[in-house]
Protein backbone atom coordinates (compact mmCIF):
# COMPACT_ATOMS: atom_id res chain seq x y z
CA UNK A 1 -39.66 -22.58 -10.07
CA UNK A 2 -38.52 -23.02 -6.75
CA UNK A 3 -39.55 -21.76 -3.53
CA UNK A 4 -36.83 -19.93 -1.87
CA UNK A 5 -37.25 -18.73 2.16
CA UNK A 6 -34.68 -16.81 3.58
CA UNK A 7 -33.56 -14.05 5.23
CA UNK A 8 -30.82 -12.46 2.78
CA UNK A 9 -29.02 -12.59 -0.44
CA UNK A 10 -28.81 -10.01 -3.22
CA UNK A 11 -30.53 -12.67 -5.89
CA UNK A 12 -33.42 -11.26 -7.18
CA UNK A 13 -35.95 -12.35 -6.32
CA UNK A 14 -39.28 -13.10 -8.22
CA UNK A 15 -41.30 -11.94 -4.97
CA UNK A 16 -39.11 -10.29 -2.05
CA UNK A 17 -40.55 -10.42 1.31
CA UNK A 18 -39.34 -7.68 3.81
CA UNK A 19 -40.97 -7.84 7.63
CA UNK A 20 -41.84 -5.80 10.70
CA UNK A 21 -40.31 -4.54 13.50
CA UNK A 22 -39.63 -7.34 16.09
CA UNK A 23 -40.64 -10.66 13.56
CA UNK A 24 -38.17 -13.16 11.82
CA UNK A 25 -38.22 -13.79 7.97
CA UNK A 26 -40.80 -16.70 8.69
CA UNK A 27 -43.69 -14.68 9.55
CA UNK A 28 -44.33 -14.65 5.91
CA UNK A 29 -44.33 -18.46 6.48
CA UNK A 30 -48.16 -18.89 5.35
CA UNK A 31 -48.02 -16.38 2.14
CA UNK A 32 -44.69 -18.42 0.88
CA UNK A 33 -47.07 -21.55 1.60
CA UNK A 34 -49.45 -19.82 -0.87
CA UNK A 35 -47.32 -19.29 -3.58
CA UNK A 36 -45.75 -22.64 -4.45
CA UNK A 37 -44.89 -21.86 -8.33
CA UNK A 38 -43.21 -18.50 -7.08
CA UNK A 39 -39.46 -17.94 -6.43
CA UNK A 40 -39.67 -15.95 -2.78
CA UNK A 41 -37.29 -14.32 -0.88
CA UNK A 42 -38.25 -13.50 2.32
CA UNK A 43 -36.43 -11.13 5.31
CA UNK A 44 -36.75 -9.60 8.51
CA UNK A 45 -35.95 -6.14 8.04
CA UNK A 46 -32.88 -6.23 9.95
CA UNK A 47 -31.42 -8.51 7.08
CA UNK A 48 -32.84 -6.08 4.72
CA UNK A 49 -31.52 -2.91 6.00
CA UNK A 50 -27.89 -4.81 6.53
CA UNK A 51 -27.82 -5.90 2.76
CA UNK A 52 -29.55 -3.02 0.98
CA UNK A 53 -29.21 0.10 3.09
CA UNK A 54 -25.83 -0.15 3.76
CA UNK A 55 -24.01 2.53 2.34
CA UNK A 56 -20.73 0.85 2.58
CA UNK A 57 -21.73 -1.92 0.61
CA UNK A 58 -23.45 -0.65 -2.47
CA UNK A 59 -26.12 -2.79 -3.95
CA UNK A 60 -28.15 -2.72 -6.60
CA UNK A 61 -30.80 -5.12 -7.33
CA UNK A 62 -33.64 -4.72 -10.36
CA UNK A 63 -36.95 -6.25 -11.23
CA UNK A 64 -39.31 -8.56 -9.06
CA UNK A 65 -41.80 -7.77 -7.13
CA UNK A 66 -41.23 -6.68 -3.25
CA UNK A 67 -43.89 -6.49 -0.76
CA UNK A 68 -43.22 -4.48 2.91
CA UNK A 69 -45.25 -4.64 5.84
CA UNK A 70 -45.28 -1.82 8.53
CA UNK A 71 -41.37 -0.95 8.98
CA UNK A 72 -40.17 -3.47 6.08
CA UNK A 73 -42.22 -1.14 3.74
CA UNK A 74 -40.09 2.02 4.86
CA UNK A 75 -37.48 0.15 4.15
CA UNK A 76 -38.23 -0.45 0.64
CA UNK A 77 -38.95 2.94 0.22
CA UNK A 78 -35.85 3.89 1.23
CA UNK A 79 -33.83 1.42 -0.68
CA UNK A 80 -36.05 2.83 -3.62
CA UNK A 81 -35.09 6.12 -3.05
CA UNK A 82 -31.00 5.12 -2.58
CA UNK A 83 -31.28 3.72 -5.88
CA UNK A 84 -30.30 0.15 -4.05
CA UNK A 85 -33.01 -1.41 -5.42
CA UNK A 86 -35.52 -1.10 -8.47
CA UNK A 87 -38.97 -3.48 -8.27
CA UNK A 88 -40.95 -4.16 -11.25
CA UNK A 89 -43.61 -3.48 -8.65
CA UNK A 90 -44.12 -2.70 -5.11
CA UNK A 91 -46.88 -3.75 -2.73
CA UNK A 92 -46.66 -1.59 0.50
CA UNK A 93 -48.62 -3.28 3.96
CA UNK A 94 -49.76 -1.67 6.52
CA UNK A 95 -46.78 0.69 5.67
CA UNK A 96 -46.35 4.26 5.64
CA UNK A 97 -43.71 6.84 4.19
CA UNK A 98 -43.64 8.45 6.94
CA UNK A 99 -43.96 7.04 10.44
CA UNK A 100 -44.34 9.46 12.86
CA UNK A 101 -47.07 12.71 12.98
CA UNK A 102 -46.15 15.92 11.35
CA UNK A 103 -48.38 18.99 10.54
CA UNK A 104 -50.76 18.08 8.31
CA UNK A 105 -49.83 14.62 8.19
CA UNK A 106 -51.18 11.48 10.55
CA UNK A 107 -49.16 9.55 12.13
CA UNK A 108 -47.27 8.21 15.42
CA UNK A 109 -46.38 10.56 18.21
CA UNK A 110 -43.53 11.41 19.04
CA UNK A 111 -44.01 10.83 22.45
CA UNK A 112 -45.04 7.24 22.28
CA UNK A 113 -42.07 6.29 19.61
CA UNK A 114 -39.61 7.64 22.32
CA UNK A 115 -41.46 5.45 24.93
CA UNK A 116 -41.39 2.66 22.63
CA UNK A 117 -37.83 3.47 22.74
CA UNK A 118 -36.42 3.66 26.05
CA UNK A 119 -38.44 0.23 26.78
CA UNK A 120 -36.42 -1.48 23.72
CA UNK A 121 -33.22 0.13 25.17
CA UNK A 122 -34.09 -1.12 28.64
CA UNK A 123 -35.24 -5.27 27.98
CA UNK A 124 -35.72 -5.36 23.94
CA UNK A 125 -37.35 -8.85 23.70
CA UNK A 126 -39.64 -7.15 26.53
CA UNK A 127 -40.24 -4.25 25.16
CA UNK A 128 -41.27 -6.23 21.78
CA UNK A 129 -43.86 -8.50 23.40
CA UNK A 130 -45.42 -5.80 24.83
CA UNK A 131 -45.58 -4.23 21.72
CA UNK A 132 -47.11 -7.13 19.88
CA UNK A 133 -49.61 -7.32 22.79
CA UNK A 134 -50.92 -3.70 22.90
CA UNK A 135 -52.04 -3.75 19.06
CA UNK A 136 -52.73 -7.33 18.95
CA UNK A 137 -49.59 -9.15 16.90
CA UNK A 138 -49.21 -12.35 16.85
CA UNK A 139 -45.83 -14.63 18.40
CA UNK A 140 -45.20 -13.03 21.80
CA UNK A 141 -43.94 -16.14 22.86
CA UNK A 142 -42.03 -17.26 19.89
CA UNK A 143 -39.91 -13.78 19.77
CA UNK A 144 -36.49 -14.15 17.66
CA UNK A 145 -33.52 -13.60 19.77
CA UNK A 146 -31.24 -10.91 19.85
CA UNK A 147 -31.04 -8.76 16.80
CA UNK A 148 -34.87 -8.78 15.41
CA UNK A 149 -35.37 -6.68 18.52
CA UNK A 150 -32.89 -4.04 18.12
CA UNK A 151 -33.92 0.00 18.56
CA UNK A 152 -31.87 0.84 15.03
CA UNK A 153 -35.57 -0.76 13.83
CA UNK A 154 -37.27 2.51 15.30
CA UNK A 155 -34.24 4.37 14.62
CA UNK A 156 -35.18 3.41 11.20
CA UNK A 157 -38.79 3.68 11.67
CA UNK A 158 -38.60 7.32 13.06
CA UNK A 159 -35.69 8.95 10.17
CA UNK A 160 -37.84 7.39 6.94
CA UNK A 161 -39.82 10.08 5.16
CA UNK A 162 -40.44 9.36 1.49
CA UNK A 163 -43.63 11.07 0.93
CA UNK A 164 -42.10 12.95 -2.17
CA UNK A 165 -40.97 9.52 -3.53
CA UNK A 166 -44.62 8.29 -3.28
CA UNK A 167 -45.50 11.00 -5.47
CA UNK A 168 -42.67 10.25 -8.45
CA UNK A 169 -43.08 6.57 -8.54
CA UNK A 170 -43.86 5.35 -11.84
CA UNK A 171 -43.70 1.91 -11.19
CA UNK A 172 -46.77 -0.45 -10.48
CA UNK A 173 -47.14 0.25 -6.46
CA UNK A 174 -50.46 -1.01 -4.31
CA UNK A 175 -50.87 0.27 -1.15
CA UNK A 176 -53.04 -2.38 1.49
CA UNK A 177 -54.17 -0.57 4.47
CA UNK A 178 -56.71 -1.39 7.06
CA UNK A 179 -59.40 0.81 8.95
CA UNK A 180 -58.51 1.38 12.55
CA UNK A 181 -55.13 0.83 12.41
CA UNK A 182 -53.72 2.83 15.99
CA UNK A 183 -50.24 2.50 14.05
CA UNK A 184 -50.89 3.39 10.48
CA UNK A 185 -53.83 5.94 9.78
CA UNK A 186 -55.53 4.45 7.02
CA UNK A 187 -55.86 8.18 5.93
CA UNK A 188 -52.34 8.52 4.83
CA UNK A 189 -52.50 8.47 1.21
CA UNK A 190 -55.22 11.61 1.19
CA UNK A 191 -52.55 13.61 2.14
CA UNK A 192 -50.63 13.12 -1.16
CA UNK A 193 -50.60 13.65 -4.67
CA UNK A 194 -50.61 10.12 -5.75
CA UNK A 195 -49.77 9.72 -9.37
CA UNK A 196 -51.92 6.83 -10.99
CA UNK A 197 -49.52 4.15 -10.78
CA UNK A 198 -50.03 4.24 -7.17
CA UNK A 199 -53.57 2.02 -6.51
CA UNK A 200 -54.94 1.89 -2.65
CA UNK A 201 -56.24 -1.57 -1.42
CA UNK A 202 -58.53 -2.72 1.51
CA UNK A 203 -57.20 -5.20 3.99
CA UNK A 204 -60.19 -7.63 5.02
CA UNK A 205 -59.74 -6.90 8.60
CA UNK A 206 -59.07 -3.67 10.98
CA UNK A 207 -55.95 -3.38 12.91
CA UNK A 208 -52.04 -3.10 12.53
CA UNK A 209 -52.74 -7.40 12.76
CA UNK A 210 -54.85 -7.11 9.19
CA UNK A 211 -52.11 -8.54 7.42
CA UNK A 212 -52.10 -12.19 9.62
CA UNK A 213 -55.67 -12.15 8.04
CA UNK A 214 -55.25 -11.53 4.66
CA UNK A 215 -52.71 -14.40 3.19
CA UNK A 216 -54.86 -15.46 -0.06
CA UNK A 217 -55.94 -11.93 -0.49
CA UNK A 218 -51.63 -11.36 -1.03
CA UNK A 219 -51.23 -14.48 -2.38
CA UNK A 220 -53.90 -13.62 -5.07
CA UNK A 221 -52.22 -10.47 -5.62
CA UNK A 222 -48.71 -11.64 -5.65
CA UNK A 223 -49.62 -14.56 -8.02
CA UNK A 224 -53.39 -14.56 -9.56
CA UNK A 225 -53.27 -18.32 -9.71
CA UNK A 226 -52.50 -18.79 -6.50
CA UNK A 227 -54.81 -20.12 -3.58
């Protein structure tokens, strides 16, 4: 098969990449590297969120497996949930159902998402690099222009909430998370009834940067002949 790296279509996909606030389809550069026998579709989650979560345009896409990191895995919970799209399995990153803190539930405050905020409304590719800087991303200087940047992204990040989904899934679904993550309490998925289908996994590293760490540990997952 042939490896496919780009930021749209409605093919499906035998892996489907879907990225993080701020970072272009080719942050998943390394992990497509990995998985040469692998058909891969990869997107930043603007592209996503234009193609599959727009409800003018309905789309629906079944089988494959997707993977999200941070933001890009709301997003495929939200598609989920639309009905847009329909994995064979789902591999969630350093992703959340629910973004920001709520009783009972740990997350981002609100506070610090409307900060985020204003800054990305003020000088977006500023705001972003200071972003990646304060919890250690990688690219600051190799920011995509325009779009990547835009505030819909925490628009997005802020309105997701598919906790209940989480708990009705009964498709294959790993979660990856990573101790000491400022962004994504690693304590998330105590907070819900997971049904078995739903399997928690250990990034190698701590951080909201675990996944730039952890390429043959995905690629091993994605493809168990890979690496």
């Amino acid at each position: 098969m042939t490896v496919a790296h780009r930021e749209s279509g409605k093919a499906v996909p035998a892996v489907g990449l879907v990225g993080g606030w701020s970072f272009p389809a080719e942050m998943f550069a390394p992990l497509v590297r990995r998985l040469p026998s692998v058909e891969v579709s990869a997107h930043d989650w603007k592209g996503f969120a234009d193609t599959w979560l727009d409800d003018g345009v309905p789309v629906e896409v079944a089988g494959g497996t997707w993977l999200g990191w941070s933001l890009g895995g709301g997003l495929l919970l939200e598609a989920i949930a639309r009905g847009n799209i329909r994995p064979d399995r789902l591999v969630l990153v350093s992703a959340t159902p629910r973004f920001l803190a709520a009783d009972g539930w740990p997350g981002a405050a609100l506070g610090e998402w409307r900060a985020l905020r204003r800054a990305a409304l003020a000088d977006a590719r500023s705001a972003a690099c200071g972003f990646r800087r304060h919890f250690g991303l990688p690219g600051c200087a190799v920011l995509p222009p325009g779009e990547s940047d835009h505030v819909s992204g925490l628009d997005w990040l802020a309105a997701i909430d598919r906790r209940d989904l989480l708990e009705t899934l009964d498709m294959p679904v790993e979660v990856w998370l990573a101790p000491d993550d400022p962004l994504i309490p690693s304590t998330w998925s105590e907070q819900l009834a997971l049904p078995r289908t739903v399997i928690g996994r250990r990034l190698p590293k701590s951080g909201h940067a675990a996944l730039f760490d952890a390429w043959d540990d995905l690629a091993r997952a994605l493809d168990p002949g890979a690496v």
